[in-house]
C-alpha atoms as a PDB file:
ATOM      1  CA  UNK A   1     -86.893 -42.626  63.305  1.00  0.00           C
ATOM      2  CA  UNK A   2     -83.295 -42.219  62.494  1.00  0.00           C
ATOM      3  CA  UNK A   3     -81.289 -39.585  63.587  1.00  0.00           C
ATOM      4  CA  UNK A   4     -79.141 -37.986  61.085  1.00  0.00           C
ATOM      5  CA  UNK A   5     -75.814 -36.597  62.396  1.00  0.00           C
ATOM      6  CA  UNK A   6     -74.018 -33.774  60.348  1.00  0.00           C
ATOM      7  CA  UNK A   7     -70.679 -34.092  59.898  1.00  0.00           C
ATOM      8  CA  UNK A   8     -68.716 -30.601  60.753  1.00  0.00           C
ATOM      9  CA  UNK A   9     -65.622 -30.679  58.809  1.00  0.00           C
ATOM     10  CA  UNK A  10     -62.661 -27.856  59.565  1.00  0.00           C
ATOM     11  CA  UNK A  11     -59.397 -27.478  58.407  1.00  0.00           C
ATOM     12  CA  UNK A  12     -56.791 -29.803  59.657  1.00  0.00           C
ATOM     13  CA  UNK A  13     -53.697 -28.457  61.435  1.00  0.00           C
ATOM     14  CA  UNK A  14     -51.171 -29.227  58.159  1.00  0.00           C
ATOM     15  CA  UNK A  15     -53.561 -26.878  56.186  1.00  0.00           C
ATOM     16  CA  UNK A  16     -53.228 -24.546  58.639  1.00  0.00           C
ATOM     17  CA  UNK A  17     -49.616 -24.990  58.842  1.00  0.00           C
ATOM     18  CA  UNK A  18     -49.506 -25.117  55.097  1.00  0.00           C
ATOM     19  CA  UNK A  19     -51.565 -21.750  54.586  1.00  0.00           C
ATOM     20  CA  UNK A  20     -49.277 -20.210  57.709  1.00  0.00           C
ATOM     21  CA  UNK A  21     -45.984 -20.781  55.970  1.00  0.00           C
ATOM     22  CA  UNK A  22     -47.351 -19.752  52.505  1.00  0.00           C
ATOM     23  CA  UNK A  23     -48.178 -16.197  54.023  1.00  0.00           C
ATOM     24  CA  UNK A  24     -44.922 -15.651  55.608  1.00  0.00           C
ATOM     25  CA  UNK A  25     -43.150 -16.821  52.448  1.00  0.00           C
ATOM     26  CA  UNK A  26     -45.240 -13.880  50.820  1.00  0.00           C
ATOM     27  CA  UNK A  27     -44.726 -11.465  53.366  1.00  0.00           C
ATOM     28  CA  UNK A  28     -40.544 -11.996  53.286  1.00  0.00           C
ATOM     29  CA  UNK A  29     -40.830 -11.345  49.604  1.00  0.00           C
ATOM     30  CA  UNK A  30     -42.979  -8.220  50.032  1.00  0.00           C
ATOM     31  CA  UNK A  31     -41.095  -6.399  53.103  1.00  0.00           C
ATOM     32  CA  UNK A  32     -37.709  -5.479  50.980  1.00  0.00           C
ATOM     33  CA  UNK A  33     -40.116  -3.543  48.363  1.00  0.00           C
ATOM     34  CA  UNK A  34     -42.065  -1.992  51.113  1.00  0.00           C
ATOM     35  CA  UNK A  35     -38.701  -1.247  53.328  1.00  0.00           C
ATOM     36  CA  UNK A  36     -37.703   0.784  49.954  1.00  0.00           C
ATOM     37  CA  UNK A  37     -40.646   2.333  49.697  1.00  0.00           C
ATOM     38  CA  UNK A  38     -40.427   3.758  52.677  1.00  0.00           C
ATOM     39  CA  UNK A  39     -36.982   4.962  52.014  1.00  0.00           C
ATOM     40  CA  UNK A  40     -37.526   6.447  48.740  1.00  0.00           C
ATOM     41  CA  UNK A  41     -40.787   9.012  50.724  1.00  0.00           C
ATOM     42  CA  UNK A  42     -38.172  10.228  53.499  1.00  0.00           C
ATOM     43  CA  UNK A  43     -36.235  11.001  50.507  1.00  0.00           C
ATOM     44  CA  UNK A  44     -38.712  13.139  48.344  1.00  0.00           C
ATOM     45  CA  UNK A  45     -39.923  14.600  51.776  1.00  0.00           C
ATOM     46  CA  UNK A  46     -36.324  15.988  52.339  1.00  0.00           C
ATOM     47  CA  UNK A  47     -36.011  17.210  48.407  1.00  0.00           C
ATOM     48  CA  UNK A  48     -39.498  19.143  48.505  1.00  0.00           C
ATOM     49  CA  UNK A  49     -38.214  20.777  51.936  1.00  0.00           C
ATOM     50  CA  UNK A  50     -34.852  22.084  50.367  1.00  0.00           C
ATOM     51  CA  UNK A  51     -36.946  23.240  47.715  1.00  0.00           C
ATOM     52  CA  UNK A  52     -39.459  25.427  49.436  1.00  0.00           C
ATOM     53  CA  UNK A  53     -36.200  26.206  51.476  1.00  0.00           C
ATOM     54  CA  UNK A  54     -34.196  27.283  47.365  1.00  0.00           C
ATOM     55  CA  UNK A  55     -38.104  29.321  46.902  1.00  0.00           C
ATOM     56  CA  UNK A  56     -37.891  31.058  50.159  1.00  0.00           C
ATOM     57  CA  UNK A  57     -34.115  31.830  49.510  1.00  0.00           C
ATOM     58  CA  UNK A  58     -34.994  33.278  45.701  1.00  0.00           C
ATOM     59  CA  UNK A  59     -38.321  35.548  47.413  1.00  0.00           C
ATOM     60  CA  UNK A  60     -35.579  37.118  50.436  1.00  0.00           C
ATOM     61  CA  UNK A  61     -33.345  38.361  47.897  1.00  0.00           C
ATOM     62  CA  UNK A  62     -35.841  40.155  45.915  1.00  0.00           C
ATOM     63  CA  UNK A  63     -34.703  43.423  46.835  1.00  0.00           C
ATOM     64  CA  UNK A  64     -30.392  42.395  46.860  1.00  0.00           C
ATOM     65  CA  UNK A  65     -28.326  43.559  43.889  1.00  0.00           C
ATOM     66  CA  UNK A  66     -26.152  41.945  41.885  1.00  0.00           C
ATOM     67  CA  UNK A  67     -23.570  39.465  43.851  1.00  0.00           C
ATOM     68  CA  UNK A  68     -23.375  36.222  46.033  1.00  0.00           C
ATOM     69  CA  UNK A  69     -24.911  36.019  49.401  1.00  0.00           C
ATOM     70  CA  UNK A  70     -25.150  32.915  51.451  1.00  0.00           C
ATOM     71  CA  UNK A  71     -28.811  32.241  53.558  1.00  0.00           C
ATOM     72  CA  UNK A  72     -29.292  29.480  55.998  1.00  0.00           C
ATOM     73  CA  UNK A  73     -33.434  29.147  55.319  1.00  0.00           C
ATOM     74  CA  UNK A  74     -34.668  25.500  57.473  1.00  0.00           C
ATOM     75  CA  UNK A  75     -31.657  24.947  58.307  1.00  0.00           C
ATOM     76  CA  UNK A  76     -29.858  24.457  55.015  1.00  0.00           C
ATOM     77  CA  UNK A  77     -27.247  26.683  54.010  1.00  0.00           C
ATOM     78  CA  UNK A  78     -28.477  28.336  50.808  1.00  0.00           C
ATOM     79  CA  UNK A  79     -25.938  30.481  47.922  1.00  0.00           C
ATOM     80  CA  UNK A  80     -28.061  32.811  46.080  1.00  0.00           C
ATOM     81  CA  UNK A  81     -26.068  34.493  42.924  1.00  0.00           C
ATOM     82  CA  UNK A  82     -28.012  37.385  41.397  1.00  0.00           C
ATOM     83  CA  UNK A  83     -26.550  38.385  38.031  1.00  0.00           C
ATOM     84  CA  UNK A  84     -27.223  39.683  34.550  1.00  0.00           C
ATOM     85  CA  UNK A  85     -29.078  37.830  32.421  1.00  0.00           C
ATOM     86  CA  UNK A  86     -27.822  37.317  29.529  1.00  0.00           C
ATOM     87  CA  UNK A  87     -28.669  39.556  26.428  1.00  0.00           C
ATOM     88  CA  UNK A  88     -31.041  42.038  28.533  1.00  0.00           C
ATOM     89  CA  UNK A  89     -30.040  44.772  30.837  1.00  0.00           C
ATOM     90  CA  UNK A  90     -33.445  45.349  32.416  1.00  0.00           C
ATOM     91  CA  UNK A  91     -33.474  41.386  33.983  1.00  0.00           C
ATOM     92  CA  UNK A  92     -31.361  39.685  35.987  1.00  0.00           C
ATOM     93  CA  UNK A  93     -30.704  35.858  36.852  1.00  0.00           C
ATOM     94  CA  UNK A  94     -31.780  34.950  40.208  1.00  0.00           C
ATOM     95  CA  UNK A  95     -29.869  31.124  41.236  1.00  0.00           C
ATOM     96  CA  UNK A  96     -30.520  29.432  44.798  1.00  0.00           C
ATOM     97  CA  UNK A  97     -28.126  26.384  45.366  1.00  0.00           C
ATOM     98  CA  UNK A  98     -28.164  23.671  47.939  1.00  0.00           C
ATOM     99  CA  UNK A  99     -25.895  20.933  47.339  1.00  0.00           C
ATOM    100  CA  UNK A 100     -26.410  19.539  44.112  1.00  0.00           C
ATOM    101  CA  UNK A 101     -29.968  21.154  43.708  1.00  0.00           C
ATOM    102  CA  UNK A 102     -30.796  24.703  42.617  1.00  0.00           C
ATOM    103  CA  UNK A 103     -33.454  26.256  41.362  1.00  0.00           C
ATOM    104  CA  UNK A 104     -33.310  29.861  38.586  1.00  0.00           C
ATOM    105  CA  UNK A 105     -35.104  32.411  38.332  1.00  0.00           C
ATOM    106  CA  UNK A 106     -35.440  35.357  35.791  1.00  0.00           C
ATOM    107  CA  UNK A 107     -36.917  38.460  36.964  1.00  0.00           C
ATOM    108  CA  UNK A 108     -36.894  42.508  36.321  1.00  0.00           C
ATOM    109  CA  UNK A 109     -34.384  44.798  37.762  1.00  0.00           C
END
């Protein structure tokens, strides 16, 4: 009666190593993408709060006549002009400004 040994094979430490250093190759080459990922959310975060901030500004005037009036809303200094709108007496032109954002807004007098 023989005895039959099995033979347990692993990986050796250089395919280890190997596999290790492959990895962190991929991971250098994926972290600048991710890092501007990243960036590019804080960003559209910030836009869609100065925009509910140009909204809220364009809703507080609804009741203002015609002129300029400046509103800090969040934080952000808003400039609201209401005016005529062109070619119609009964509407006016509603614009909310932040920096190099605004947002218009047609409605009834």
């Amino acid at each position: 009666m023989s005895v039959m040994k099995k033979q347990i094979r692993g990986f050796t430490l250089i395919e280890i190593i190997l596999a290790l250093g492959f990895l962190s190759i991929l991971a250098l080459a994926i972290m600048p993408s991710i890092n501007s990922m990243v960036k590019m959310d804080e960003a559209n975060k910030e836009d869609s709060k100065i925009v509910f901030a140009l909204e809220e500004a364009i809703e507080s005037t609804y009741l203002y006549e015609e002129g300029r009036y400046s509103l800090t809303i969040n934080s952000y200094p808003i400039d609201v002009e209401i005016s005529p709108y062109e070619g119609d007496d009964k509407l006016l032109k509603v614009k909310a400004s932040f920096e190099d954002l605004s947002l218009d807004l047609v409605r009834e007098r």
